[in-house]
Protein backbone atom coordinates (compact mmCIF):
# COMPACT_ATOMS: atom_id res chain seq x y z
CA UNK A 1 -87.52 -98.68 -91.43
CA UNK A 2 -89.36 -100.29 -89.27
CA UNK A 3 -89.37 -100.64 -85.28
CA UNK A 4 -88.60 -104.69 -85.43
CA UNK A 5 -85.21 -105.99 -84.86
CA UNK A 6 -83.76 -108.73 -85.41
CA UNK A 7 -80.35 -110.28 -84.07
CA UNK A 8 -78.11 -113.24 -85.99
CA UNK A 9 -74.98 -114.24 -84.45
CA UNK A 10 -73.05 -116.41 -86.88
CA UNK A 11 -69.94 -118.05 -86.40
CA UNK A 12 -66.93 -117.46 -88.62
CA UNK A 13 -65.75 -121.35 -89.07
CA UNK A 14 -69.62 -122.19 -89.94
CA UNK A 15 -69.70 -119.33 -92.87
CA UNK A 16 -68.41 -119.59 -96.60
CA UNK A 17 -65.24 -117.34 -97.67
CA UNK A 18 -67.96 -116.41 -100.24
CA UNK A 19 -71.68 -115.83 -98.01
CA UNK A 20 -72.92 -112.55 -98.70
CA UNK A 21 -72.98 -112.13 -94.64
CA UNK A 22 -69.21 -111.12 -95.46
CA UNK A 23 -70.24 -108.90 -98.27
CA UNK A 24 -72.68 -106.99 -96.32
CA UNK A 25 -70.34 -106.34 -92.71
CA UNK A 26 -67.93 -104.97 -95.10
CA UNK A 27 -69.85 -102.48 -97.08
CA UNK A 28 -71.27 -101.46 -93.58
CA UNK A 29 -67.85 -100.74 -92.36
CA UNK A 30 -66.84 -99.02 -95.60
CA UNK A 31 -69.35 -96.54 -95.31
CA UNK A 32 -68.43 -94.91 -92.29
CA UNK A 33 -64.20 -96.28 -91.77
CA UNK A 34 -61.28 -95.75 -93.94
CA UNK A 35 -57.84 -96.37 -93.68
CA UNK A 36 -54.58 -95.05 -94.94
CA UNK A 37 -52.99 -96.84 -97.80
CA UNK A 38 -50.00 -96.09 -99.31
CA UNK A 39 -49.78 -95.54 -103.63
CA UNK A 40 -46.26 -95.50 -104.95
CA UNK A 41 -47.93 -94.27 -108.25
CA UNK A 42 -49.09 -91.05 -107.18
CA UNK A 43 -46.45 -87.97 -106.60
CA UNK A 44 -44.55 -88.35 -102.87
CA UNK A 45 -46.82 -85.48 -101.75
CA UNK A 46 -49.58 -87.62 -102.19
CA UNK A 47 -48.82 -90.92 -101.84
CA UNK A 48 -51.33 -91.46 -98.94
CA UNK A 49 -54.76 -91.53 -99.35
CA UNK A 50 -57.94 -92.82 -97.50
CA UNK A 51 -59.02 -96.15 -98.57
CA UNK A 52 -61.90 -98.68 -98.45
CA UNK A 53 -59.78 -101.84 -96.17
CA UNK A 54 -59.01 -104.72 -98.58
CA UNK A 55 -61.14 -108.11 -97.44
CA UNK A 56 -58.29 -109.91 -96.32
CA UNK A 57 -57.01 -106.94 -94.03
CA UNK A 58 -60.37 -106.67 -92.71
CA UNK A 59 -60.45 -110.59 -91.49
CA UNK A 60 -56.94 -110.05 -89.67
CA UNK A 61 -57.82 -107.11 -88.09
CA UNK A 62 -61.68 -108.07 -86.83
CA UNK A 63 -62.07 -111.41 -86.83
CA UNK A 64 -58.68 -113.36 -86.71
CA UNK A 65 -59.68 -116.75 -85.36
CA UNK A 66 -61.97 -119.63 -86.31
CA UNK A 67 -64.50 -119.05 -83.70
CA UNK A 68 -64.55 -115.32 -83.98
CA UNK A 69 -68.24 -114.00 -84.24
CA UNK A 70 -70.46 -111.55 -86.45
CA UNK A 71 -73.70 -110.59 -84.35
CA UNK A 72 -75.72 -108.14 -87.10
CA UNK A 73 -79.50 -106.72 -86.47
CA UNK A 74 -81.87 -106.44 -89.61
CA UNK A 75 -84.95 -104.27 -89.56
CA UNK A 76 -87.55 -104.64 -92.28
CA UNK A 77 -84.77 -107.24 -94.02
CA UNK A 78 -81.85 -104.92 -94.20
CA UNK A 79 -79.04 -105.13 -91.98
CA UNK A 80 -78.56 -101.75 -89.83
CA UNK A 81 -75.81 -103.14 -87.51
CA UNK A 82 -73.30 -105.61 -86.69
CA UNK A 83 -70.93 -106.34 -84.06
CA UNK A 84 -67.35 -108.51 -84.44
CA UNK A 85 -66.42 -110.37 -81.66
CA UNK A 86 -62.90 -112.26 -80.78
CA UNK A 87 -61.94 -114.70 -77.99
CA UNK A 88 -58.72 -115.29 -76.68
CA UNK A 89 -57.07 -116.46 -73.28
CA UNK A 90 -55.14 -114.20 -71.32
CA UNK A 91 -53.98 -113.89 -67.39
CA UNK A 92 -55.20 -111.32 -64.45
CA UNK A 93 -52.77 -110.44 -62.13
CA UNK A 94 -53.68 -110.75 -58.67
CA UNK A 95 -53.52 -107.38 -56.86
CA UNK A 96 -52.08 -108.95 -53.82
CA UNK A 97 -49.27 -111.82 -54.90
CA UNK A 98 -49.79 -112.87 -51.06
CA UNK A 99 -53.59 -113.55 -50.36
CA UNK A 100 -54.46 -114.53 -53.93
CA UNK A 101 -53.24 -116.35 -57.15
CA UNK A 102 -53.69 -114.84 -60.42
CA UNK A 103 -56.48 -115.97 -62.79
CA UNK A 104 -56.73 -117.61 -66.33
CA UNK A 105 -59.22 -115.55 -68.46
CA UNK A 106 -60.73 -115.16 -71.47
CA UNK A 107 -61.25 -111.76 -73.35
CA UNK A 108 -64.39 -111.82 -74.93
CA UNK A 109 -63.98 -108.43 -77.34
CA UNK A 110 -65.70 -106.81 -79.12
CA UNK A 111 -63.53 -105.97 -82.38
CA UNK A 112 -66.04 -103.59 -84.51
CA UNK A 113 -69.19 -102.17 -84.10
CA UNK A 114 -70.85 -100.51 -86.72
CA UNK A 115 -74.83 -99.08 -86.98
CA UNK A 116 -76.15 -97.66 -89.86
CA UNK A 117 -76.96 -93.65 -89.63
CA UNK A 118 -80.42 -93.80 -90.38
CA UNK A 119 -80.81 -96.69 -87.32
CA UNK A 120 -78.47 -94.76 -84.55
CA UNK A 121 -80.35 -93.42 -81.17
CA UNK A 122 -82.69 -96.41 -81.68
CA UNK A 123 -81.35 -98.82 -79.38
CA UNK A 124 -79.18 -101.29 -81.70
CA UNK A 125 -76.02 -100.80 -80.28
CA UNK A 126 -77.16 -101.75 -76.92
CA UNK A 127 -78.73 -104.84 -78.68
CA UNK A 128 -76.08 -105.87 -80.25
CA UNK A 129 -73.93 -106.13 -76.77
CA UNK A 130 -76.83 -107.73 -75.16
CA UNK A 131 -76.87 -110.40 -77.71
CA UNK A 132 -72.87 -110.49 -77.73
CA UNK A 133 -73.01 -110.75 -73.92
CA UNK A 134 -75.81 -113.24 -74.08
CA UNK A 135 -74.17 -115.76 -76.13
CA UNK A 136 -70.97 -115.81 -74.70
CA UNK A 137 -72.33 -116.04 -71.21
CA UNK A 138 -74.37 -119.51 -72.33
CA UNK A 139 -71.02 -120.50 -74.09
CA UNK A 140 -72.08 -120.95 -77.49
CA UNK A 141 -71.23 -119.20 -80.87
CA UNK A 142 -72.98 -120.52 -83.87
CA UNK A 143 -76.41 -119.12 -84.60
CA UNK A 144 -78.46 -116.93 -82.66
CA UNK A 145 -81.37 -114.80 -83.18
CA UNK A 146 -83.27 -112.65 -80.90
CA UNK A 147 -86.77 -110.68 -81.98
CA UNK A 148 -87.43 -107.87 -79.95
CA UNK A 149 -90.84 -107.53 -80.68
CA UNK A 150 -92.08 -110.50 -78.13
CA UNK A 151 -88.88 -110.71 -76.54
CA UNK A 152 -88.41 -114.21 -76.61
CA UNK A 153 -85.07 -115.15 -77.31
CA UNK A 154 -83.75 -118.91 -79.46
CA UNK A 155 -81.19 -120.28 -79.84
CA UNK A 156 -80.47 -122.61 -82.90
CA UNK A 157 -78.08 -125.86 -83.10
CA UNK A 158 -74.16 -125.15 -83.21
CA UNK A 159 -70.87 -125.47 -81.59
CA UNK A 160 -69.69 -125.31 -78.32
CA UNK A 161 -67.38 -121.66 -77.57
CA UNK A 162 -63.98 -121.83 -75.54
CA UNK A 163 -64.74 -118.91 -73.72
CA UNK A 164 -66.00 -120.08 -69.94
CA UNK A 165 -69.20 -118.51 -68.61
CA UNK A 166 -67.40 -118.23 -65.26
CA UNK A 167 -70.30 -119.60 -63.08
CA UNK A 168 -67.76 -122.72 -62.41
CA UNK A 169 -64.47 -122.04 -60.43
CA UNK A 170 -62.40 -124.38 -62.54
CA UNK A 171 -63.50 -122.36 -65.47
CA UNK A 172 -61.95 -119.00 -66.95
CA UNK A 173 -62.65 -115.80 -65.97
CA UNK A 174 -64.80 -113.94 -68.78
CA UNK A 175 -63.49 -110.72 -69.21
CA UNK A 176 -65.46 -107.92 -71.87
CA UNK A 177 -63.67 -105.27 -73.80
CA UNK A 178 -63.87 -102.72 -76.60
CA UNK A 179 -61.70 -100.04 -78.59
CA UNK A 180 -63.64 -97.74 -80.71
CA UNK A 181 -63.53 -94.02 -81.02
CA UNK A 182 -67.02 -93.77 -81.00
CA UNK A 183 -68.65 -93.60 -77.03
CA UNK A 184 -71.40 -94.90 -78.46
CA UNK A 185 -69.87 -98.24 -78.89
CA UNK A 186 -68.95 -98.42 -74.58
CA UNK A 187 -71.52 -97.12 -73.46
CA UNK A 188 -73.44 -99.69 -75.54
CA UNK A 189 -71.32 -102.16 -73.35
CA UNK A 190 -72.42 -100.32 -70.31
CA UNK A 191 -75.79 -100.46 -70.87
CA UNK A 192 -75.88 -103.77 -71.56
CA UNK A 193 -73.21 -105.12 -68.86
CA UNK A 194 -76.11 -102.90 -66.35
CA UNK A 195 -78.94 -104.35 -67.41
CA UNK A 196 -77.40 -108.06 -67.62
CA UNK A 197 -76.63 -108.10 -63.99
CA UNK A 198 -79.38 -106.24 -62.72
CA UNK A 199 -77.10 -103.06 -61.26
CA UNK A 200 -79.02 -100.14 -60.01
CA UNK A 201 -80.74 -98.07 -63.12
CA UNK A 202 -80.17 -94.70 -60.97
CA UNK A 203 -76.23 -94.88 -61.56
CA UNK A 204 -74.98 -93.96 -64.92
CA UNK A 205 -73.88 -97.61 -66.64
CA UNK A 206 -70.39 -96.71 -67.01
CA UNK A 207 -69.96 -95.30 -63.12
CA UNK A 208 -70.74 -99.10 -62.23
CA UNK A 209 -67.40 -99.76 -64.36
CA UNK A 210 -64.34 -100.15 -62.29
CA UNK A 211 -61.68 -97.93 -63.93
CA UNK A 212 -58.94 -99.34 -61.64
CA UNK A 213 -60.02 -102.35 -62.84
CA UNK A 214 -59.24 -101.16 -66.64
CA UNK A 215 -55.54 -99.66 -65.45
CA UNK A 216 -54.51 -103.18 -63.87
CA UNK A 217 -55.57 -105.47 -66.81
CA UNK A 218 -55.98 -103.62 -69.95
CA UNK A 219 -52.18 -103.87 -71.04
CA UNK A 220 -52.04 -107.98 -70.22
CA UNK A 221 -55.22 -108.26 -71.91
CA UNK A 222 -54.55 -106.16 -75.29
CA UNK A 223 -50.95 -107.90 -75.42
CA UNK A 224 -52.41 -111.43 -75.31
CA UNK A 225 -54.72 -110.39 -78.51
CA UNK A 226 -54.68 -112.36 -81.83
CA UNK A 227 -55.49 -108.86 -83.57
CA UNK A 228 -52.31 -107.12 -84.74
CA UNK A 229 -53.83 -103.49 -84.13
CA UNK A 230 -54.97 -104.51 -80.65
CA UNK A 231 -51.51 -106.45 -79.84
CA UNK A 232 -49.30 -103.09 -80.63
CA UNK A 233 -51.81 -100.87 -79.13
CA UNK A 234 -50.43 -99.44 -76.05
CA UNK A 235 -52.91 -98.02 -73.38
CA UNK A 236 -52.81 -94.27 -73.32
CA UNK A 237 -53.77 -91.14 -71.13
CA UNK A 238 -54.37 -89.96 -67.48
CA UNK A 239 -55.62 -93.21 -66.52
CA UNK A 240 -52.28 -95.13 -67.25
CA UNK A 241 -49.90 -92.53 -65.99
CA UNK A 242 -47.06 -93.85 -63.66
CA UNK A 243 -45.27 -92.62 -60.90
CA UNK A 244 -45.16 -89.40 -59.23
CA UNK A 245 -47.28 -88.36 -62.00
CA UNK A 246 -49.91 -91.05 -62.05
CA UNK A 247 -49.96 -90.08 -58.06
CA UNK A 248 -50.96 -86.76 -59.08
CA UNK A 249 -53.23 -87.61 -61.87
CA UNK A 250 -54.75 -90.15 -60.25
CA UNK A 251 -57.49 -88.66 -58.03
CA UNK A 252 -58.92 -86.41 -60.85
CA UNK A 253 -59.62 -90.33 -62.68
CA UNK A 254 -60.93 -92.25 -59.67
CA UNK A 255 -63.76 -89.85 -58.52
CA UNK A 256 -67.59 -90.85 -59.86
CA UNK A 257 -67.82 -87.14 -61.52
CA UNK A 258 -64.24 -87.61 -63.66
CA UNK A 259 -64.00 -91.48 -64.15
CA UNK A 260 -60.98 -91.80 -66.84
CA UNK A 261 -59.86 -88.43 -69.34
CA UNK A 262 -58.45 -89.64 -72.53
CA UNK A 263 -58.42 -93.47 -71.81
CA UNK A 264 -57.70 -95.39 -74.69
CA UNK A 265 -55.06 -97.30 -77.34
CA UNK A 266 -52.74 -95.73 -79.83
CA UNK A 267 -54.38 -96.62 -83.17
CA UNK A 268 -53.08 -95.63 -86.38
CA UNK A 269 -55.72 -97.73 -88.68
CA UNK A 270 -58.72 -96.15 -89.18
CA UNK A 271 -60.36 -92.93 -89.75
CA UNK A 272 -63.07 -91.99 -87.21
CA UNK A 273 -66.30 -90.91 -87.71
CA UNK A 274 -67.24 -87.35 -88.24
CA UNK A 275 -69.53 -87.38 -85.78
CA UNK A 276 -67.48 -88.20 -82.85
CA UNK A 277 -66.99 -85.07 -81.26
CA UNK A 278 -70.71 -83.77 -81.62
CA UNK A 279 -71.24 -86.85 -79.93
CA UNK A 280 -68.83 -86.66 -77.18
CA UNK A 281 -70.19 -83.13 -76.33
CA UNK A 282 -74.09 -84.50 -76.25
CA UNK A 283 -72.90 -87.77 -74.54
CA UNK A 284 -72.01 -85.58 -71.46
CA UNK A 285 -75.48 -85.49 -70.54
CA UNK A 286 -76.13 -89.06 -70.79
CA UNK A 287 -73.66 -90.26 -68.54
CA UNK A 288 -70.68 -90.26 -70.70
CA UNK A 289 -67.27 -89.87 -68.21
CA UNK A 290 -64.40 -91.21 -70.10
CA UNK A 291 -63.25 -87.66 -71.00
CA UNK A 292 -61.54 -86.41 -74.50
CA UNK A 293 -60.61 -88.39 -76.91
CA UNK A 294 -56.70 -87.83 -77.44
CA UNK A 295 -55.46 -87.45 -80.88
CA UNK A 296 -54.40 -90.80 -81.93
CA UNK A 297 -56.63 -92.59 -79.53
CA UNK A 298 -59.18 -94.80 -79.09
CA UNK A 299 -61.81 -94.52 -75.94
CA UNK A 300 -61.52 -98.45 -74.62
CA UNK A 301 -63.23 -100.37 -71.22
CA UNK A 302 -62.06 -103.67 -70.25
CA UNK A 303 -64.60 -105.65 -67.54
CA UNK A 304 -65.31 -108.36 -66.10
CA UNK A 305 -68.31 -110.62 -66.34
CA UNK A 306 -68.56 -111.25 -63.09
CA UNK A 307 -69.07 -107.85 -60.86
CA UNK A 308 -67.35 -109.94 -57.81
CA UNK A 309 -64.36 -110.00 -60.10
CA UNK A 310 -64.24 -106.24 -60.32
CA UNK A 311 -63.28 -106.12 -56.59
CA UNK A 312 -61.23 -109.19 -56.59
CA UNK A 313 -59.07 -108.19 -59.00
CA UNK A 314 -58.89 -104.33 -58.86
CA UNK A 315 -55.74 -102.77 -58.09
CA UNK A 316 -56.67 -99.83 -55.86
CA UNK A 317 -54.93 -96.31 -55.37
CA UNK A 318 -52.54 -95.76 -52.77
CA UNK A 319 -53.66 -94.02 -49.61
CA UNK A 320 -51.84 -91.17 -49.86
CA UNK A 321 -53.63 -90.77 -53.99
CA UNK A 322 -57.03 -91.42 -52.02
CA UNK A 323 -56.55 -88.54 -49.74
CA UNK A 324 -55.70 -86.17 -52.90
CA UNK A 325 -58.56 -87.12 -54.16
CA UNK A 326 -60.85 -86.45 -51.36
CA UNK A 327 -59.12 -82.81 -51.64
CA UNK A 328 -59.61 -82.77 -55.11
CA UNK A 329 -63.55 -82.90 -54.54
C-alpha cells in the first residue's frame, strides 16, 4: 500500500440501496465483527453460532437515518477504513437547575469504525475522526474528500446537515461520542478532538476529556439514539456507580493517572476483535486511561465540541469525594 490517503464522506440519502460503497463498508465490517444468530435447524446445543450481520440489520444498527454518514479512506484505490456516523437531538442537563437552563444538543456519533489490518498504526483512524469532526463542524454531509499528501482539504456540492456547529448561541450544542471495544477507535476521537482545538500536545488526548462530563450526559444522550443497540445500552462500570458506592469509587476515576476503569455500554451484538486486549496492554503506554474492558462492555467517551461546554455542563464530585481523592493520591 501506499502512504497516500484519501477521505470520502458520502451521505446515506444521496447513495443507491445498490452502490458498491455499501458493498464494500460491509465486507470491511465482516472481516473483523460477527454477531450471534440464532439456527432453529441445528441441535439446541448449537443453535447459536457467529454470523456475518445481514444488510438490513447492519443499516438499523449503523446508520438508521437519512442523513447518517459513511466517511471511508482509500490508499492506492482500495478502501482501508471507514467510519459511520449518526445525528440525532438530545438534551444536557444543567448541573445547577438554579444559575443555568439546560441545553438542546445534537449527538454527532460515531456508530462504527473499522481499519483494515494491514493499514492499522498508520494514522487512519485519527483521519477518519478528523474528517468526521471536520464536516460536521462546517455543517455539511454530502461529499467530502481530503488528500493528505498536500493537505489541502475540498469540499464538493451537497446538502445542508441538522447538526449545529455551535459557534451561534441559538444553535445546538454539538456533542461527539463513540462505543467500540476497540481503544483504538477513542483515542482516535482524542487525537483528533486535541488537535482540532489546538489543546496542549504535552497532555495525553484523552486526559483533556472530561470524564464527569461523560457520567452526567452519557445516559440522556444514548437514550435519545435512533440506534436500537445504543438506545438499550445502559452505561456501565466505576464511572457510573451511585451512592455511597459511587462516593467511594469515585476518586480512584477522577484523578489524571486513573481517568474512568471499565467505562462503557452493555452490548450483546457483536464479537470483538481478537486483538483487543494486546492492545489495551500496549495502549497503556500511549496514553490509554479508560481502564479494563468489562465483560459485556464496550469502552465509550461522550464530548463536547465546544471545550467551554465541558465546564459548563460538567457535573462535578462532591467535596467530601474530592478530599478522598486527594488521599487516594
Amino acid at each position: 500500500m501506499t502512504d497516500r490517503m484519501v477521505y470520502e464522506t458520502f451521505r446515506r440519502d444521496d447513495l443507491a440501496e445498490s452502490d458498491p460503497i455499501w458493498n464494500d463498508a460491509m465486507d470491511l465490517y465482516g472481516d473483523y465483527y460477527e454477531y450471534l444468530e440464532y439456527d432453529e435447524s441445528q441441535r439446541p446445543a448449537s443453535n447459536w453460532h457467529w454470523a456475518r450481520l445481514p444488510e438490513d440489520e447492519f443499516m438499523t444498527m449503523f446508520l438508521p437515518t437519512r442523513d447518517s454518514t459513511i466517511t471511508r479512506c482509500k490508499m492506492g484505490g482500495a478502501v482501508v477504513g471507514h467510519a459511520l456516523c449518526v445525528r440525532w437531538p438530545c438534551r444536557l442537563r444543567h448541573p445547577s437547575r438554579n444559575r443555568g437552563r439546560d441545553a438542546d444538543a445534537v449527538a454527532c456519533w460515531v456508530t462504527q469504525v473499522v481499519v483494515h489490518q494491514d493499514a492499522r498504526e498508520m494514522g487512519v483512524a485519527t483521519g477518519l475522526m478528523d474528517a468526521v469532526l471536520a464536516l460536521t463542524a462546517a455543517g455539511r454531509a454530502a461529499r467530502w474528500s481530503t488528500d493528505t499528501t498536500d493537505g489541502q482539504r475540498g469540499s464538493r456540492a451537497g446538502g445542508d446537515c441538522a447538526c449545529g456547529g455551535g459557534d451561534d448561541d441559538q444553535e445546538p450544542t454539538l456533542v461527539y461520542g463513540t462505543l467500540s471495544p476497540h481503544p483504538a477507535v477513542h483515542l482516535a476521537l482524542a487525537r483528533a478532538y486535541a488537535r482540532r482545538h489546538r489543546l496542549d500536545e504535552a497532555v495525553q488526548p484523552l486526559d483533556h476529556i472530561r470524564l464527569d462530563f461523560v457520567r452526567a450526559h452519557a445516559a440522556a444522550v444514548l437514550a435519545a439514539s435512533p440506534c436500537p443497540q445504543l438506545r438499550r445500552a445502559s452505561p456501565a462500570g466505576s464511572l457510573f456507580q451511585r451512592g455511597l458506592l459511587g462516593v467511594l469509587l469515585w476518586p480512584k476515576v477522577g484523578g489524571r493517572r486513573y481517568m474512568c476503569l471499565d467505562c462503557g455500554a452493555e452490548t450483546d451484538f457483536t464479537s470483538p476483535p481478537s486483538d483487543v486486549g494486546s492492545y489495551v496492554r500496549r495502549a497503556r503506554d500511549r496514553g490509554w486511561s479508560l481502564g479494563r474492558l468489562a465483560p459485556g462492555c464496550e469502552f465509550m467517551l461522550v464530548v463536547p465540541a465546544d471545550p467551554a461546554v465541558h465546564k459548563r455542563f460538567a457535573h462535578p464530585q462532591s467535596v467530601f469525594s474530592w478530599l478522598l481523592g486527594l488521599l487516594g493520591e
